[in-house]
C-alpha atoms as a PDB file:
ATOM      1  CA  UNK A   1      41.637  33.888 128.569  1.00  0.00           C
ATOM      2  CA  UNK A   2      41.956  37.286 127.281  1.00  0.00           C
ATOM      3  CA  UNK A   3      43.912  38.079 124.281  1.00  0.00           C
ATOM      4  CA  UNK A   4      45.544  41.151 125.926  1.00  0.00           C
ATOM      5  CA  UNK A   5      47.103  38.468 128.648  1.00  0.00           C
ATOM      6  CA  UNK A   6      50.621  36.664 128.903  1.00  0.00           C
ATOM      7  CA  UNK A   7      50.826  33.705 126.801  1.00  0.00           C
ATOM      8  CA  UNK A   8      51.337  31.567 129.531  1.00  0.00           C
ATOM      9  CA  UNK A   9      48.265  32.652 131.028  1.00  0.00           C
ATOM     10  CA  UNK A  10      46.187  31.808 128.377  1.00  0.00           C
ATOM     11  CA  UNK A  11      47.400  28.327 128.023  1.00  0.00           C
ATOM     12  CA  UNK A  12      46.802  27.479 131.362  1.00  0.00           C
ATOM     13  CA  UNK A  13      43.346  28.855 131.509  1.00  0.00           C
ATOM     14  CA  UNK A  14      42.346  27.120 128.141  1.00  0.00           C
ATOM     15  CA  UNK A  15      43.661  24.105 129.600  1.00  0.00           C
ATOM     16  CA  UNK A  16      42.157  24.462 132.846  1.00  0.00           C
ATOM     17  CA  UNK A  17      38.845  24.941 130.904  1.00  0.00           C
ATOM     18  CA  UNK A  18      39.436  21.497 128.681  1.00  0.00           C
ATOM     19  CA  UNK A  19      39.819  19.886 132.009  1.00  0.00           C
ATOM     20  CA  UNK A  20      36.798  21.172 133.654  1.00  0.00           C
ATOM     21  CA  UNK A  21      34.579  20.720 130.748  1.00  0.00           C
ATOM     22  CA  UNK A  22      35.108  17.098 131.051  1.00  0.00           C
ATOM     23  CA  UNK A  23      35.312  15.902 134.564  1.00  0.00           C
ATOM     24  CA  UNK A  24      33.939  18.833 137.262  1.00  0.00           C
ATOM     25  CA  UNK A  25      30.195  19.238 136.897  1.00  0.00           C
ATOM     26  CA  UNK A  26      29.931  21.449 139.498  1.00  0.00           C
ATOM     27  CA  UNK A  27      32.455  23.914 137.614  1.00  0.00           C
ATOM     28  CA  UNK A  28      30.094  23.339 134.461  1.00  0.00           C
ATOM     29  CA  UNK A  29      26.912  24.379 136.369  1.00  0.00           C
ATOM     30  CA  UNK A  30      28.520  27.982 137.515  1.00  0.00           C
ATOM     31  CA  UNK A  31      29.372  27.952 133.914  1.00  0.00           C
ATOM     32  CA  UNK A  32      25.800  27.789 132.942  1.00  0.00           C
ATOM     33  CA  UNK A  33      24.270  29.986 136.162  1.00  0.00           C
ATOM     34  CA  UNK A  34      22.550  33.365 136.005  1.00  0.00           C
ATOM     35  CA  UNK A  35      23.716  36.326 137.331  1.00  0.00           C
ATOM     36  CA  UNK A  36      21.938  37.473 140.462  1.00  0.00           C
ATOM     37  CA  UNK A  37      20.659  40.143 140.369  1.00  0.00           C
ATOM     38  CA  UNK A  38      19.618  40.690 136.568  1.00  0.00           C
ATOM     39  CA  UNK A  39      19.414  37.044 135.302  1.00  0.00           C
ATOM     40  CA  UNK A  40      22.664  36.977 132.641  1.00  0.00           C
ATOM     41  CA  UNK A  41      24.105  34.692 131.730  1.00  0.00           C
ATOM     42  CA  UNK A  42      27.927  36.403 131.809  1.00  0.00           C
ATOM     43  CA  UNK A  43      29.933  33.268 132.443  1.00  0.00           C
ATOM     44  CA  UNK A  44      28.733  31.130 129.365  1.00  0.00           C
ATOM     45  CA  UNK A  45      29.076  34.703 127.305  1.00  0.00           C
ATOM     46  CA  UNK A  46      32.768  35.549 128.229  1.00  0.00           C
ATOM     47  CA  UNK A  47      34.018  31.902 127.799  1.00  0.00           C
ATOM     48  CA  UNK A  48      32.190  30.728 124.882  1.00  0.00           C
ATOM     49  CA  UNK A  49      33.531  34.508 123.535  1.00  0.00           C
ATOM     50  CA  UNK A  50      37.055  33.937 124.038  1.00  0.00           C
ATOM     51  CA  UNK A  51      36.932  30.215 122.650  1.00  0.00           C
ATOM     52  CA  UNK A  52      34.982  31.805 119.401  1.00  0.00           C
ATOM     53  CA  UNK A  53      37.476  34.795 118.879  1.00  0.00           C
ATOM     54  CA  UNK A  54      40.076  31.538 119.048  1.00  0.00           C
ATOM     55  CA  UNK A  55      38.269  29.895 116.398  1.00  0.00           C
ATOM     56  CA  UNK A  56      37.750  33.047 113.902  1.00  0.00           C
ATOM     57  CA  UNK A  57      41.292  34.108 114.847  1.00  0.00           C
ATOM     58  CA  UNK A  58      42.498  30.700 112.814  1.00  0.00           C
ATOM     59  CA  UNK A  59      39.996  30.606 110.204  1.00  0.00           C
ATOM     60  CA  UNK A  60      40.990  34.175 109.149  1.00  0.00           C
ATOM     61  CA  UNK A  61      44.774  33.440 108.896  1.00  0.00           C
ATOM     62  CA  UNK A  62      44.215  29.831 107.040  1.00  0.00           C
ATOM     63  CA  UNK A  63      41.920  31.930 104.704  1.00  0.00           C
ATOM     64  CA  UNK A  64      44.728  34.704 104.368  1.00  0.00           C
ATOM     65  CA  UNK A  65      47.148  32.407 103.786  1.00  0.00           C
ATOM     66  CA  UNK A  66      45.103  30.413 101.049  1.00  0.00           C
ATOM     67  CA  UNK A  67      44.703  32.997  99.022  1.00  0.00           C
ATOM     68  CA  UNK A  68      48.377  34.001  99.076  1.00  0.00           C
ATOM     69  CA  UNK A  69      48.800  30.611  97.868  1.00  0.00           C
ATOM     70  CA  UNK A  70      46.859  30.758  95.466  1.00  0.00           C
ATOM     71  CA  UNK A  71      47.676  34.404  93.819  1.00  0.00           C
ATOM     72  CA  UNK A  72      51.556  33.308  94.173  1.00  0.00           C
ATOM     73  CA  UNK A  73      50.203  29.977  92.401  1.00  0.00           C
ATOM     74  CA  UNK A  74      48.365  32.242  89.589  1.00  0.00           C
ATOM     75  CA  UNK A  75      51.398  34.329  88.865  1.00  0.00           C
ATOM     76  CA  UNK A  76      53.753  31.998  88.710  1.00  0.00           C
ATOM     77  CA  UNK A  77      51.850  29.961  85.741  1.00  0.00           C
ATOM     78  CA  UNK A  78      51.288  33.054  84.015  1.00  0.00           C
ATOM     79  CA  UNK A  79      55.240  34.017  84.326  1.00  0.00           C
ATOM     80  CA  UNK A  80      55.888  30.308  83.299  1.00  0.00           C
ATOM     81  CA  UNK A  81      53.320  30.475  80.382  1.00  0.00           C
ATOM     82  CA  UNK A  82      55.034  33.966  79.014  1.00  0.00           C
ATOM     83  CA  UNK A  83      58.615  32.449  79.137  1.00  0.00           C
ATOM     84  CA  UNK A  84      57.117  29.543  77.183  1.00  0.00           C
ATOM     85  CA  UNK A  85      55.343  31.784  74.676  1.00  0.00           C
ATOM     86  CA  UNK A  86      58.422  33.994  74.077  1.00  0.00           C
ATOM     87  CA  UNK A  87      60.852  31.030  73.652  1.00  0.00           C
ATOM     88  CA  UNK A  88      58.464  30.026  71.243  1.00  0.00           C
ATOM     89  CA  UNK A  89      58.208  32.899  68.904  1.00  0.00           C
ATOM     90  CA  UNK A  90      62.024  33.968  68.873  1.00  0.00           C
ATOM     91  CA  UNK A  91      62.400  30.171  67.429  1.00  0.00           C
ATOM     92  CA  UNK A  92      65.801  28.133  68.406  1.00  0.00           C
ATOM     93  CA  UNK A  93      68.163  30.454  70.793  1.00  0.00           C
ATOM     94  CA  UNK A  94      70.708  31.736  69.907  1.00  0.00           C
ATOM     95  CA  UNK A  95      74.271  31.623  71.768  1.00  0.00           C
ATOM     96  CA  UNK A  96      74.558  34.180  74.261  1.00  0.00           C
ATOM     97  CA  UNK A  97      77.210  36.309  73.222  1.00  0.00           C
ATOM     98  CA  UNK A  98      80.367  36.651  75.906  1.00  0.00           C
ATOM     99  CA  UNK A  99      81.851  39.729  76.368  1.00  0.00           C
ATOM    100  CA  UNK A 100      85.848  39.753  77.452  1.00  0.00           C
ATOM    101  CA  UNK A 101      87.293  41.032  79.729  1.00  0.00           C
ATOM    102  CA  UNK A 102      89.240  43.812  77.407  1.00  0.00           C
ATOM    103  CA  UNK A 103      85.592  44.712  76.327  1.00  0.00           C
ATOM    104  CA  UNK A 104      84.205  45.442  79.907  1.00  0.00           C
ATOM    105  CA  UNK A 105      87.033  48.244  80.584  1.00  0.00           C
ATOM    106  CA  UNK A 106      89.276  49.422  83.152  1.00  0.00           C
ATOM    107  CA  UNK A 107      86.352  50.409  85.928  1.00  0.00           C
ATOM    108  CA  UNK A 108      84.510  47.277  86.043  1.00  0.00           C
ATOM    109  CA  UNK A 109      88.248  45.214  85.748  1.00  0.00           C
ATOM    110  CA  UNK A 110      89.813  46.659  88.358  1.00  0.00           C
ATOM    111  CA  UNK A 111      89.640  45.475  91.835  1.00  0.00           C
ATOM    112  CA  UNK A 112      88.720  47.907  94.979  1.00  0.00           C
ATOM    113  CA  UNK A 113      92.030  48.149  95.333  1.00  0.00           C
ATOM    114  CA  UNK A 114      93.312  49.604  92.514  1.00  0.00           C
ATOM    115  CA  UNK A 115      92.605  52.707  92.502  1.00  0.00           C
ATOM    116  CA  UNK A 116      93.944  53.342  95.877  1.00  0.00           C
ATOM    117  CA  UNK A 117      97.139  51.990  94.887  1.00  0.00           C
ATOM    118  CA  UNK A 118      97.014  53.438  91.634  1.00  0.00           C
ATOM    119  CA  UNK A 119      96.636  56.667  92.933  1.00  0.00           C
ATOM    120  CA  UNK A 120      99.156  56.507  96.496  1.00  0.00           C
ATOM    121  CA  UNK A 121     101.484  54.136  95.495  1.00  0.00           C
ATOM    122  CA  UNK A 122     103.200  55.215  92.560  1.00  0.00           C
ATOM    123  CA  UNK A 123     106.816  57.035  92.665  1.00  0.00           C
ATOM    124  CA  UNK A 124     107.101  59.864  93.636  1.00  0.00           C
ATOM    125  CA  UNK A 125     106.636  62.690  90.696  1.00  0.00           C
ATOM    126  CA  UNK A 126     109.367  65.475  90.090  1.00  0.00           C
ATOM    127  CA  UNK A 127     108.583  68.610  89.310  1.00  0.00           C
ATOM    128  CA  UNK A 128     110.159  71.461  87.050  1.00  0.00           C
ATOM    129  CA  UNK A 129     112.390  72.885  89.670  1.00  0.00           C
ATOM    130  CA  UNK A 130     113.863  68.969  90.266  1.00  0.00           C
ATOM    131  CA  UNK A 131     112.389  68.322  93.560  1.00  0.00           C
ATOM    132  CA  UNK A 132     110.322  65.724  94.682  1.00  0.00           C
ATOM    133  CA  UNK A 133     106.786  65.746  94.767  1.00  0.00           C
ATOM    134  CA  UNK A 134     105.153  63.588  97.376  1.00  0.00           C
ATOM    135  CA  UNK A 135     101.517  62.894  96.936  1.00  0.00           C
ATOM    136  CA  UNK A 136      98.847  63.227  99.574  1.00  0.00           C
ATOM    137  CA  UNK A 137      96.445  61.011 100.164  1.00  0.00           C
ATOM    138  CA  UNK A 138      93.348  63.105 101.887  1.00  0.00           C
ATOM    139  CA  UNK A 139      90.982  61.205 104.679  1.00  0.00           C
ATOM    140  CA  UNK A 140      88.160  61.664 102.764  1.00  0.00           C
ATOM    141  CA  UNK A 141      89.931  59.676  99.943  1.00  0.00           C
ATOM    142  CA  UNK A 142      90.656  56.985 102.030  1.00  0.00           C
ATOM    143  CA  UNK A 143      86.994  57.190 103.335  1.00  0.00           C
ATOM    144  CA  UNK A 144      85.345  56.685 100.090  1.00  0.00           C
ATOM    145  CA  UNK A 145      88.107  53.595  99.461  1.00  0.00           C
ATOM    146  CA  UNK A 146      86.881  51.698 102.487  1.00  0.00           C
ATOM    147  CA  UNK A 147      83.863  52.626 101.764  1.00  0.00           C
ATOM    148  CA  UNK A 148      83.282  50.721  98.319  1.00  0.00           C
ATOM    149  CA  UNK A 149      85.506  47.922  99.901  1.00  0.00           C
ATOM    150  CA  UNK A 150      83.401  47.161 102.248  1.00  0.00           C
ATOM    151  CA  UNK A 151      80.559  47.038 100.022  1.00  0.00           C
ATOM    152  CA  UNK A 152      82.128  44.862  97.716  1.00  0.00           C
ATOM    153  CA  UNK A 153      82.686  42.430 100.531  1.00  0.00           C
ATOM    154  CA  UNK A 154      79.536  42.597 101.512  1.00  0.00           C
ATOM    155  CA  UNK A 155      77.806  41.274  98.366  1.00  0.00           C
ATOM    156  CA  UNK A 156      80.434  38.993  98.316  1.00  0.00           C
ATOM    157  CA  UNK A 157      79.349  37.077 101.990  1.00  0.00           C
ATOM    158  CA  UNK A 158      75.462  37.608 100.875  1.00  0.00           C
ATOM    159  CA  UNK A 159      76.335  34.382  98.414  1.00  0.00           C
ATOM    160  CA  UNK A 160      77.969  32.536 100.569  1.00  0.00           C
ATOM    161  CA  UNK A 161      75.894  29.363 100.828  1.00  0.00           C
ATOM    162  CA  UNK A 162      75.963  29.419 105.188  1.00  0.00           C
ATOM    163  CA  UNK A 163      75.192  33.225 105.117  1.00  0.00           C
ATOM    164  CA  UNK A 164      72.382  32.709 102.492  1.00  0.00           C
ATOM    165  CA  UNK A 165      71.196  29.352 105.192  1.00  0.00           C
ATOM    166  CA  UNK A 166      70.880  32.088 107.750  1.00  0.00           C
ATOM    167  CA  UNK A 167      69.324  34.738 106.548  1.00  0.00           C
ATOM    168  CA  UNK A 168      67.010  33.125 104.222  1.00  0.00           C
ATOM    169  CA  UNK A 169      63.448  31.735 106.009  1.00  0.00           C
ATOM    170  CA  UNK A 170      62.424  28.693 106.133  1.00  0.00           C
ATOM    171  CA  UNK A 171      59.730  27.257 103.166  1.00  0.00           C
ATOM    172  CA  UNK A 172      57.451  26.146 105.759  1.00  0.00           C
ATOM    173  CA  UNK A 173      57.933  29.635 107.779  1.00  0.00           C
ATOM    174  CA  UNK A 174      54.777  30.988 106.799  1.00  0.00           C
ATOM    175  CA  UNK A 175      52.793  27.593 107.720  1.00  0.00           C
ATOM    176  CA  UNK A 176      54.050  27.631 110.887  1.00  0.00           C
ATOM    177  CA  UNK A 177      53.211  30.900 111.926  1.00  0.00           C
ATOM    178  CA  UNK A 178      49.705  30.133 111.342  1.00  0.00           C
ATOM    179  CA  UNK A 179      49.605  27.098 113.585  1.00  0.00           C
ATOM    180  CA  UNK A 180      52.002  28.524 115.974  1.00  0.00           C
ATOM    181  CA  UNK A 181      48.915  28.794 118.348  1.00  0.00           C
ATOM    182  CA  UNK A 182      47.518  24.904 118.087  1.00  0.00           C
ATOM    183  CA  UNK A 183      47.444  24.048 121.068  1.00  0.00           C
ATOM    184  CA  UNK A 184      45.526  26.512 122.431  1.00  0.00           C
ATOM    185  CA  UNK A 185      43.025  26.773 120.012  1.00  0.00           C
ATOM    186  CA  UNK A 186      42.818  22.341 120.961  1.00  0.00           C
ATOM    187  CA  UNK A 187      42.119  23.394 124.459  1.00  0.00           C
ATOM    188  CA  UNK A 188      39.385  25.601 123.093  1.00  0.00           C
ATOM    189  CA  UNK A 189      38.013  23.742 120.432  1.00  0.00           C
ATOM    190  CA  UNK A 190      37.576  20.696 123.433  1.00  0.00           C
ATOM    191  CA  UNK A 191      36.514  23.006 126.142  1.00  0.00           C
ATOM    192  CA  UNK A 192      33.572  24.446 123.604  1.00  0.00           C
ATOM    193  CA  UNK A 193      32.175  20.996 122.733  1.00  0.00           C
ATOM    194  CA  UNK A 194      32.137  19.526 126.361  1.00  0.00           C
ATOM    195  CA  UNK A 195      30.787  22.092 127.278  1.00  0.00           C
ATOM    196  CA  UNK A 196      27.810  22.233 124.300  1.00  0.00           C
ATOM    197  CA  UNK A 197      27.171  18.472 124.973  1.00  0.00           C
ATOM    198  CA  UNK A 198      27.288  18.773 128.756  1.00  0.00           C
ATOM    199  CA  UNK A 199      24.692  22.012 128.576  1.00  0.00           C
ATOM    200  CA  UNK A 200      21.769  18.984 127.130  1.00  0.00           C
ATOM    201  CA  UNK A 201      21.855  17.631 130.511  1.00  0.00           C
ATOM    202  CA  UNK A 202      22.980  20.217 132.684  1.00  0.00           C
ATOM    203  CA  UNK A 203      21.732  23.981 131.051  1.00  0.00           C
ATOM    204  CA  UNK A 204      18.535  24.234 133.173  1.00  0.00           C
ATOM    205  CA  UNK A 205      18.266  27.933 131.449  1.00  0.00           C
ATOM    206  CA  UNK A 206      19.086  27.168 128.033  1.00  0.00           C
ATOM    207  CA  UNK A 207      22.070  29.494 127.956  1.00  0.00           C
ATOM    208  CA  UNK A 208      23.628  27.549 125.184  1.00  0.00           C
ATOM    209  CA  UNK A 209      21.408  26.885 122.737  1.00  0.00           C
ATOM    210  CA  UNK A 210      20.768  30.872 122.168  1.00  0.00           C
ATOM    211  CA  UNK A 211      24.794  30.643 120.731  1.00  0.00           C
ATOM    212  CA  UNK A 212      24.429  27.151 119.790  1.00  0.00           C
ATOM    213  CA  UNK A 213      24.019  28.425 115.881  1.00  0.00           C
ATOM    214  CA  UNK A 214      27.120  30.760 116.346  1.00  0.00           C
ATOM    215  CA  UNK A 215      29.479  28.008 117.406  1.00  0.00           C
ATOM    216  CA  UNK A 216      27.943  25.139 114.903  1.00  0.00           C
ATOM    217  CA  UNK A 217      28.627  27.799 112.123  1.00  0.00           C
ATOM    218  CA  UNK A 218      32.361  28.663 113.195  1.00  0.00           C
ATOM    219  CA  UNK A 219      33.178  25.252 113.546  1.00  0.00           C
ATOM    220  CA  UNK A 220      31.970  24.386 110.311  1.00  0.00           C
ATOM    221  CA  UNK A 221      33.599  27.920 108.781  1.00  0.00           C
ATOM    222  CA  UNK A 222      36.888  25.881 110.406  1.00  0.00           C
ATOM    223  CA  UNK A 223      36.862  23.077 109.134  1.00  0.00           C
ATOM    224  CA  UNK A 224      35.885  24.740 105.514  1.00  0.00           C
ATOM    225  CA  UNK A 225      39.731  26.515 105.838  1.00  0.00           C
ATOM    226  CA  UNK A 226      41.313  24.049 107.466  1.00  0.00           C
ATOM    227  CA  UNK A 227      40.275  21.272 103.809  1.00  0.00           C
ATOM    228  CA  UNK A 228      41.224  24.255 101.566  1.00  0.00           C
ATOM    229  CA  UNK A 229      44.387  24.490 103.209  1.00  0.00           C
ATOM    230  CA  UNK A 230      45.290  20.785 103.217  1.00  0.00           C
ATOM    231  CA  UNK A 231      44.333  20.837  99.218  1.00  0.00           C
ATOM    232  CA  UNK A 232      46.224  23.702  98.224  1.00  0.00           C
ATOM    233  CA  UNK A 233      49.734  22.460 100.193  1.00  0.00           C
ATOM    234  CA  UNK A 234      49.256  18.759  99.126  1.00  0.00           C
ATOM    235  CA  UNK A 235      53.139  17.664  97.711  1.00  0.00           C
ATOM    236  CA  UNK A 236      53.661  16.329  94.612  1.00  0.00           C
ATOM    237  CA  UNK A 237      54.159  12.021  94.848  1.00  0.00           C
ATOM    238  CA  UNK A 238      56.428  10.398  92.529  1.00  0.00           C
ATOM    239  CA  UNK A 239      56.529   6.418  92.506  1.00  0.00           C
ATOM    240  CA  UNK A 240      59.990   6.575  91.009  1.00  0.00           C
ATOM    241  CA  UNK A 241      61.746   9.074  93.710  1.00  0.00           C
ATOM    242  CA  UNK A 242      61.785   8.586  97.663  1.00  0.00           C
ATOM    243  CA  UNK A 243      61.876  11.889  99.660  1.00  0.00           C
ATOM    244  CA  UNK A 244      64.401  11.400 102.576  1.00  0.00           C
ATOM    245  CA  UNK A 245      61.667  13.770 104.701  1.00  0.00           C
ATOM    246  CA  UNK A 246      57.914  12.546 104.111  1.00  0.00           C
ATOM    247  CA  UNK A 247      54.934  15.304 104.694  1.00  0.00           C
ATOM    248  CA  UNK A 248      54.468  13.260 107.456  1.00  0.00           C
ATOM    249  CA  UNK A 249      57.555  13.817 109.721  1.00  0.00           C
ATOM    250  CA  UNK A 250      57.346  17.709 109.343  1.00  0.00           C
ATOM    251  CA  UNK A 251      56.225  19.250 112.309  1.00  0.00           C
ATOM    252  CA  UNK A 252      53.598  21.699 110.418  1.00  0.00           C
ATOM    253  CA  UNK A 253      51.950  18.417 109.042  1.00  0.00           C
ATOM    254  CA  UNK A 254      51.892  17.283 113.003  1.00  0.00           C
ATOM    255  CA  UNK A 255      50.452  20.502 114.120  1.00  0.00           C
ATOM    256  CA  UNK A 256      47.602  20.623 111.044  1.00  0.00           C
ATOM    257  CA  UNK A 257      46.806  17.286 111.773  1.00  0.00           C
ATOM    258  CA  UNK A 258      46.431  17.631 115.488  1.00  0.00           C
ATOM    259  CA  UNK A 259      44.067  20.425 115.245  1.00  0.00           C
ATOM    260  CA  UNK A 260      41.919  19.311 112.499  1.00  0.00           C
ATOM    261  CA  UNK A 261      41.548  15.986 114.396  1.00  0.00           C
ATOM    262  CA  UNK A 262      40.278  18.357 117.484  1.00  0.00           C
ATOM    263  CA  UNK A 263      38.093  19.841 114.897  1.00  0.00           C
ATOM    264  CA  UNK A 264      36.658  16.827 113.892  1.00  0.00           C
ATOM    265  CA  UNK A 265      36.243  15.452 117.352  1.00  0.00           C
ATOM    266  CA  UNK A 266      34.208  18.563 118.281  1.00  0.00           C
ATOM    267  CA  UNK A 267      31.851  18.537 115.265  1.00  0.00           C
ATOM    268  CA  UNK A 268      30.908  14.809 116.090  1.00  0.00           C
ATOM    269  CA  UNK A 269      30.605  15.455 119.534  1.00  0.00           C
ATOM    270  CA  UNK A 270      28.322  18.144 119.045  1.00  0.00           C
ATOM    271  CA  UNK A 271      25.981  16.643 116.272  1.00  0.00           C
ATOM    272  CA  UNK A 272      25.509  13.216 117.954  1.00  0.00           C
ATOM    273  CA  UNK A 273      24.117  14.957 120.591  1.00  0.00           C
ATOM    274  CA  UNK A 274      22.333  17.508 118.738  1.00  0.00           C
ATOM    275  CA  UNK A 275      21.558  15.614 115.808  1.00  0.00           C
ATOM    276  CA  UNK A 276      17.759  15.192 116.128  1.00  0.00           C
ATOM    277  CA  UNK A 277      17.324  18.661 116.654  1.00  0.00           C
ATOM    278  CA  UNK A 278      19.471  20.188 113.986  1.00  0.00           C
ATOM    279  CA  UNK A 279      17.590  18.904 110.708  1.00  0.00           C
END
């Protein structure tokens, strides 16, 4: 369960905990044993650790990402307000003024071609003896031409519409990234709360409830995120226009949805049981 193990590995042991936490009691009461000799309680501490560290590890990147969201969301009203304030002062616009293409001269005219043809293909010059002189066109010449060629075809393909499709990412790249790790943190989210509820019954040594505060409080610190986040990336509805693609159908909406119904699951568990004994 260790973040310094394969991915693989960790799925399998979160899911192997989920599973355990629900339906092998005799798995759940080595879970809640002392250590002999010294009377520790290392099992509870090393799980419940790694399912905490799962928890914090998503709070902190919904929080990060929230307030991205919201200092992009500042400075683009401010950069919207200043357009509006300038466009207001200057009065009516005036035309923008064209130049030709006479005006913009020869170097900005000319193609990357024409100098080297300017230059290497023209007759042959005669000098003041009568003979021919034949102009040579030096390597590092011809260096320099293929040089700015090639950069002029390369900002040419950076507009092409499938070249800017591929390079460009994704609007909901960001969002995904932060839930690219929902399913494990489901696995630990149920694991944590079976666990909790099962310890009423089963904790002879009250192991739990000393980090019963701890896991109440990130699971609350969660769920506090997780609302902001919904809030902030809420889509504009229009009765008039239909969206091809609902919210709905994305698969970030599918994978925030999933785990904040874990989340929810978990709290309820947990305060049903507890509830008499956490006013």
């Amino acid at each position: 369960m260790s973040t310094r193990a394969p991915s693989l590995v960790r799925h399998l042991a979160f899911l192997d905990l989920s599973l355990l936490s629900r339906h092998d009691v005799k798995k759940r009461i080595e879970v809640f044993s002392l250590s002999q000799p010294g009377h520790h309680s290392h099992n509870w501490n090393r799980i419940s650790a790694e399912c905490l560290s799962t928890v914090y590890c998503l709070t902190n990147q919904l929080t990060a990402y929230n307030q991205k969201v919201m200092i992009t969301g500042a400075s683009n009203g401010e950069s919207i307000n200043s357009a509006k304030q300038t466009d207001i002062s200057q009065g009516t616009p005036q035309t923008p003024r064209y130049r030709t293409v006479q005006s913009l001269g020869p170097d900005i005219v000319q193609s990357p071609y024409s100098s080297f043809t300017q230059k290497s293909l023209h007759p042959p010059r005669r000098g003041q003896n009568g003979q021919l002189k034949v102009v040579h066109v030096t390597k590092s010449y011809v260096k320099n031409w293929f040089e700015t060629a090639s950069a002029n075809w390369i900002e040419v393909l950076k507009h092409l519409q499938i070249v800017v499709y591929l390079t460009n990412t994704f609007p909901d790249f960001d969002q995904g990234m932060v839930f690219r790790e929902s399913q494990l943190q489901q696995w630990a989210l149920e694991g944590l709360s079976n666990l909790v509820v099962a310890s009423y019954d089963e904790d002879t040594f009250g192991v739990v409830q000393q980090s019963l505060p701890d896991v109440i409080s990130a699971l609350f610190g969660l769920h506090s995120a997780l609302c902001k986040y919904t809030k902030l990336n809420q889509r504009p509805t229009s009765i008039h226009t239909k969206s091809t693609i609902s919210e709905q159908d994305t698969a970030v909406y599918k994978l925030q949805n999933s785990v904040m119904e874990a989340l929810k699951t978990a709290i309820h568990r947990i305060v049903a049981r507890f509830g008499q004994h956490l006013k």
